[in-house]
N, C-alpha and C. Protein backbone atom coordinates (compact mmCIF):
# COMPACT_ATOMS: atom_id res chain seq x y z
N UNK A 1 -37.30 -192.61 80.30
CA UNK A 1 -36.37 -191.58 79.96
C UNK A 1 -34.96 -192.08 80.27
N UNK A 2 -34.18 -191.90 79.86
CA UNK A 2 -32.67 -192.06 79.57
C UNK A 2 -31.65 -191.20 80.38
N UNK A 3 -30.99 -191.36 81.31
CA UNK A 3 -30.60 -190.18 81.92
C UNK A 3 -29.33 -190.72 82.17
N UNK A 4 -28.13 -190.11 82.65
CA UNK A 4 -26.77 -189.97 83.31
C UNK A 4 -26.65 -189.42 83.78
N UNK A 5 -25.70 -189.46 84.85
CA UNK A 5 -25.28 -188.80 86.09
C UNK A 5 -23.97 -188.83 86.15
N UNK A 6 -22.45 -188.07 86.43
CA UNK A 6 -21.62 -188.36 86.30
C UNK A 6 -20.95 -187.93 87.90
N UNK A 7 -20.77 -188.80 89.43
CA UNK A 7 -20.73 -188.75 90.38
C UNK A 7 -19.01 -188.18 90.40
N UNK A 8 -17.96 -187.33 91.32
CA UNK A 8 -17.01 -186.79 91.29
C UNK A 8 -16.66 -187.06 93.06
N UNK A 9 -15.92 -187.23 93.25
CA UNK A 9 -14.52 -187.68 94.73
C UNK A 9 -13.86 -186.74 94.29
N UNK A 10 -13.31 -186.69 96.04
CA UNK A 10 -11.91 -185.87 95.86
C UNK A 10 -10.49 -186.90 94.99
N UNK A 11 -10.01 -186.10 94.67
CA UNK A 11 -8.60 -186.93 94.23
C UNK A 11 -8.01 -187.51 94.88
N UNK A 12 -7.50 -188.56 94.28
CA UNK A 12 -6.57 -189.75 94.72
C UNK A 12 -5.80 -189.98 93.91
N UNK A 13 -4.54 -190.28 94.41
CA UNK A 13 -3.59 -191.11 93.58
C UNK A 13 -3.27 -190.16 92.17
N UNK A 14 -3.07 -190.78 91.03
CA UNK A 14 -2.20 -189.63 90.21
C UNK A 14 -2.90 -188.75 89.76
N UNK A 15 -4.35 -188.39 90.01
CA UNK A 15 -5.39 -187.36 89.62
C UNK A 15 -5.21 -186.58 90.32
N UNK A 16 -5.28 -186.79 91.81
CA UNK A 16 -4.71 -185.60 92.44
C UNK A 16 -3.54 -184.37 92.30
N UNK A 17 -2.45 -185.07 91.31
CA UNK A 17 -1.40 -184.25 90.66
C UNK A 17 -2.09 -183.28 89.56
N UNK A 18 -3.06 -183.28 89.23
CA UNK A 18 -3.57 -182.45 88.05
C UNK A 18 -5.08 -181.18 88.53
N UNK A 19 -5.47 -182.27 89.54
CA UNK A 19 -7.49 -181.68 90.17
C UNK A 19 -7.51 -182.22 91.00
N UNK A 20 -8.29 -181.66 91.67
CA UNK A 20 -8.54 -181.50 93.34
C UNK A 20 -9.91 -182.58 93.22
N UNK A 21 -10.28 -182.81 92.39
CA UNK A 21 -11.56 -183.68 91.92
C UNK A 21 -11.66 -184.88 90.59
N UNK A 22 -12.02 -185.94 91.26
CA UNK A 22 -12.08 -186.78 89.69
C UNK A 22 -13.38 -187.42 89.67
N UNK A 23 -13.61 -188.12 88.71
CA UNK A 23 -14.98 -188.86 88.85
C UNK A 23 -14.91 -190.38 89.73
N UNK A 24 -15.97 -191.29 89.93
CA UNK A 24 -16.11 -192.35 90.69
C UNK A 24 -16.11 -193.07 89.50
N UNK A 25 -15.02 -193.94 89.51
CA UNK A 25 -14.72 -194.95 88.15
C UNK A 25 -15.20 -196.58 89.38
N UNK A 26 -15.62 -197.24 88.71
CA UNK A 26 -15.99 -198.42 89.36
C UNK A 26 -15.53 -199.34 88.23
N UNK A 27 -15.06 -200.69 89.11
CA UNK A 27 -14.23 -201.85 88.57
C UNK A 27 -15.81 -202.39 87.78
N UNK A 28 -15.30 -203.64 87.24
CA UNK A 28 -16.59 -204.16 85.94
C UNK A 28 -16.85 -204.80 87.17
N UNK A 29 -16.63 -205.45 88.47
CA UNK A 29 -17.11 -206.19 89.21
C UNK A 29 -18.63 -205.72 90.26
N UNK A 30 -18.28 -204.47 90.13
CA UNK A 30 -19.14 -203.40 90.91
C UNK A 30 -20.22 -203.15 89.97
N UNK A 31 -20.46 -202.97 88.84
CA UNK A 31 -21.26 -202.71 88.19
C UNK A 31 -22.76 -203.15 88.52
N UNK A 32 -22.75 -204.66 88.33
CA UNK A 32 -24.01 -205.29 88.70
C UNK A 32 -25.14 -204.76 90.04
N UNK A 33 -24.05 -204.92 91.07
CA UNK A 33 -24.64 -204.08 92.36
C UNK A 33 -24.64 -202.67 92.22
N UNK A 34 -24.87 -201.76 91.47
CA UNK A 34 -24.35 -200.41 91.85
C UNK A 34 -25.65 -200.22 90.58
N UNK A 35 -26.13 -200.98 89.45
CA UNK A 35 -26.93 -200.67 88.69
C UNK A 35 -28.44 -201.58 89.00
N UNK A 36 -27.68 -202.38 89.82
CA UNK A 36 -29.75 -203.52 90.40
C UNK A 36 -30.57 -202.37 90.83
N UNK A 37 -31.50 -202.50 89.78
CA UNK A 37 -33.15 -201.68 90.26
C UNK A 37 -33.36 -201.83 91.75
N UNK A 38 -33.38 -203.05 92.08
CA UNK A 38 -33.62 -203.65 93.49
C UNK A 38 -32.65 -202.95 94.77
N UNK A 39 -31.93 -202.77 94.17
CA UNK A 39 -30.90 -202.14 95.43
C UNK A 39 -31.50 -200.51 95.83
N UNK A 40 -31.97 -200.57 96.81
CA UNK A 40 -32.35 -199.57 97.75
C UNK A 40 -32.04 -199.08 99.27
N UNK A 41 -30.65 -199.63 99.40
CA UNK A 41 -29.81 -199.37 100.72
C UNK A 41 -28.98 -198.37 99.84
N UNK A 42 -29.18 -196.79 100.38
CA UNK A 42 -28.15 -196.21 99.84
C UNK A 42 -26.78 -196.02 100.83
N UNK A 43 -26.55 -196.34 101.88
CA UNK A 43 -25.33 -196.57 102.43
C UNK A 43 -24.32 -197.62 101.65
N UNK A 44 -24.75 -198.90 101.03
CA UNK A 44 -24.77 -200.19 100.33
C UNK A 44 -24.14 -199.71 99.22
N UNK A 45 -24.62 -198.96 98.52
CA UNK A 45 -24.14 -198.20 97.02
C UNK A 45 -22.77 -197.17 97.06
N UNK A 46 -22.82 -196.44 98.33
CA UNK A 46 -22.10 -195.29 98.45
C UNK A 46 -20.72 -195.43 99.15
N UNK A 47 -21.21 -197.31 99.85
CA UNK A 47 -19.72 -197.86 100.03
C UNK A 47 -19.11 -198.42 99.21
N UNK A 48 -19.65 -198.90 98.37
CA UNK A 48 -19.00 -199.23 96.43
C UNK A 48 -18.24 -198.39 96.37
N UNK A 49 -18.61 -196.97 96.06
CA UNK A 49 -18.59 -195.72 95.46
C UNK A 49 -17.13 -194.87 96.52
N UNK A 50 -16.92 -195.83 98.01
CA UNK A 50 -15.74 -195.09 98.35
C UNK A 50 -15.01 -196.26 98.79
N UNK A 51 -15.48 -197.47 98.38
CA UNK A 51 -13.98 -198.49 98.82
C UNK A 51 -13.45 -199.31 97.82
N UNK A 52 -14.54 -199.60 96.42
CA UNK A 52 -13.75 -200.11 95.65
C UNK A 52 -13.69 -199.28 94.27
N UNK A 53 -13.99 -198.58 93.94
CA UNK A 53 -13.57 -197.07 93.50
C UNK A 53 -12.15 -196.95 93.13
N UNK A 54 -12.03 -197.18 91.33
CA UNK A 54 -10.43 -196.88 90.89
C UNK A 54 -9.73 -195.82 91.19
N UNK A 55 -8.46 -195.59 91.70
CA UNK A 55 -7.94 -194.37 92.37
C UNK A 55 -6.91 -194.74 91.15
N UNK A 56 -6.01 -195.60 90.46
CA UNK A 56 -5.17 -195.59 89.77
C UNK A 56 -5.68 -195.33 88.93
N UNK A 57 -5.26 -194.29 88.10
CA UNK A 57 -5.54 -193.80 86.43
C UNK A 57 -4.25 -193.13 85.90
N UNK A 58 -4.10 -193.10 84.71
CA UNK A 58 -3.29 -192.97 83.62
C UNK A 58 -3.94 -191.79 83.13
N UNK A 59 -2.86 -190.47 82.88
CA UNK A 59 -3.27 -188.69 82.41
C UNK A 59 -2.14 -188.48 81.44
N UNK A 60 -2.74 -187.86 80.70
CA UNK A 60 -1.56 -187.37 79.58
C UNK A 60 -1.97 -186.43 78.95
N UNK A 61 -1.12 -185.18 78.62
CA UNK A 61 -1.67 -184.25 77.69
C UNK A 61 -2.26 -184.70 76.42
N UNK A 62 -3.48 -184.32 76.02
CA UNK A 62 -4.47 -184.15 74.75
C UNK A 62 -4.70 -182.60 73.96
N UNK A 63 -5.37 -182.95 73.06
CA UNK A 63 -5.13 -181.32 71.95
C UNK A 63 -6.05 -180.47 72.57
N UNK A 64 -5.68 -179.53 72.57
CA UNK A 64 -6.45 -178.08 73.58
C UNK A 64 -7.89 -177.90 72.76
N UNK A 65 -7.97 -178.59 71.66
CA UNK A 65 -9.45 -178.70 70.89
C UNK A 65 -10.38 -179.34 71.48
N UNK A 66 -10.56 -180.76 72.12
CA UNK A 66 -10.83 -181.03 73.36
C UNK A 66 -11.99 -180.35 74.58
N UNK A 67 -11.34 -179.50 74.31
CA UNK A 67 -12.77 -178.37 75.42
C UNK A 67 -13.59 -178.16 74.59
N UNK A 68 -14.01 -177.98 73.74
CA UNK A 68 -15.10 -177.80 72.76
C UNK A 68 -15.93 -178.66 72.32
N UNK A 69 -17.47 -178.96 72.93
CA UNK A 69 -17.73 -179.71 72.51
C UNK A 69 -18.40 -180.12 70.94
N UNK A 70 -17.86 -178.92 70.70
CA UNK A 70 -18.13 -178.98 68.68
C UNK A 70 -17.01 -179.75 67.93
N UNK A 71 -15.71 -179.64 68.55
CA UNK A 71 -15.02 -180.66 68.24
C UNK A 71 -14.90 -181.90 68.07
N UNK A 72 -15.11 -183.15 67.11
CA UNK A 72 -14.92 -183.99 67.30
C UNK A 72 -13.84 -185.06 66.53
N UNK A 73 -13.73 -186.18 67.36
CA UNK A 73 -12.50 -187.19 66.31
C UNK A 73 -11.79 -187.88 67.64
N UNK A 74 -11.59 -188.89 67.18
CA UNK A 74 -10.50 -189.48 68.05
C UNK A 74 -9.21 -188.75 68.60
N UNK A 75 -8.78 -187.87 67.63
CA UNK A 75 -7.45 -187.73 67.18
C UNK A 75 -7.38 -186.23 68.90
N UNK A 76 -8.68 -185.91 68.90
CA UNK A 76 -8.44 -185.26 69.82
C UNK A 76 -8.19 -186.04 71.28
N UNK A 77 -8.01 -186.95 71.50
CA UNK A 77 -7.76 -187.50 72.74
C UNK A 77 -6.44 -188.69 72.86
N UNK A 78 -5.71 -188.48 71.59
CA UNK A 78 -4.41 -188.80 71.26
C UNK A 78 -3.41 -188.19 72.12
N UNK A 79 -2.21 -188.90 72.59
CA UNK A 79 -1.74 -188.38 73.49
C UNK A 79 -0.45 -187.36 72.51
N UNK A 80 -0.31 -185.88 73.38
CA UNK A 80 0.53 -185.26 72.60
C UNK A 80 1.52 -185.69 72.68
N UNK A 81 2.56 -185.74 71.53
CA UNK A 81 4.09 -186.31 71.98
C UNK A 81 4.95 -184.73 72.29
N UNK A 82 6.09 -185.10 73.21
CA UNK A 82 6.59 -183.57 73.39
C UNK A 82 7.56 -183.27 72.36
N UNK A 83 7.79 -182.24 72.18
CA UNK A 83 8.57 -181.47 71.25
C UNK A 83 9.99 -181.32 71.66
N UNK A 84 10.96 -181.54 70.70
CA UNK A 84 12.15 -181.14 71.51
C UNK A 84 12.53 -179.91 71.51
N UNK A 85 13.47 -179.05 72.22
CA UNK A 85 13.40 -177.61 72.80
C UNK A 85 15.31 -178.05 72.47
């Protein structure tokens, strides 16, 4: 069976300006250890998961269509440009 899990930290760094919560983004280096069948130290995994763990990310407003998951297209995750006032 096929499954995902999508693990969530408190905020750090510029996520914290938006949610009190973001997901556990892991570098491509972490991958290997964090997906080995063989790995069965879960202390081992969960220090991946809080020391090398991306805290820098890039946020920008997207189209309020977005929440829906009937919506689809790239175009919804295009960054909005602002309007002048």
């Amino acid at each position: 069976m096929l499954t995902c899990s999508i693990l969530t930290r408190g905020a750090e760094g510029p996520a914290a300006d938006v949610h009190d919560r973001m997901p556990v983004i892991l570098p491509q280096q972490a991958h290997s250890t964090w997906l080995d069948p063989e790995q069965t130290d879960a202390g081992k995994v969960l220090g991946i998961a809080r020391e090398v763990a991306v805290t820098q990310v890039e946020f920008y407003a997207v189209n309020q269509r977005v929440n829906n998951a009937k919506n689809q297209g790239a175009e919804l995750v295009e960054p909005l440009q602002a309007h002048p006032t």
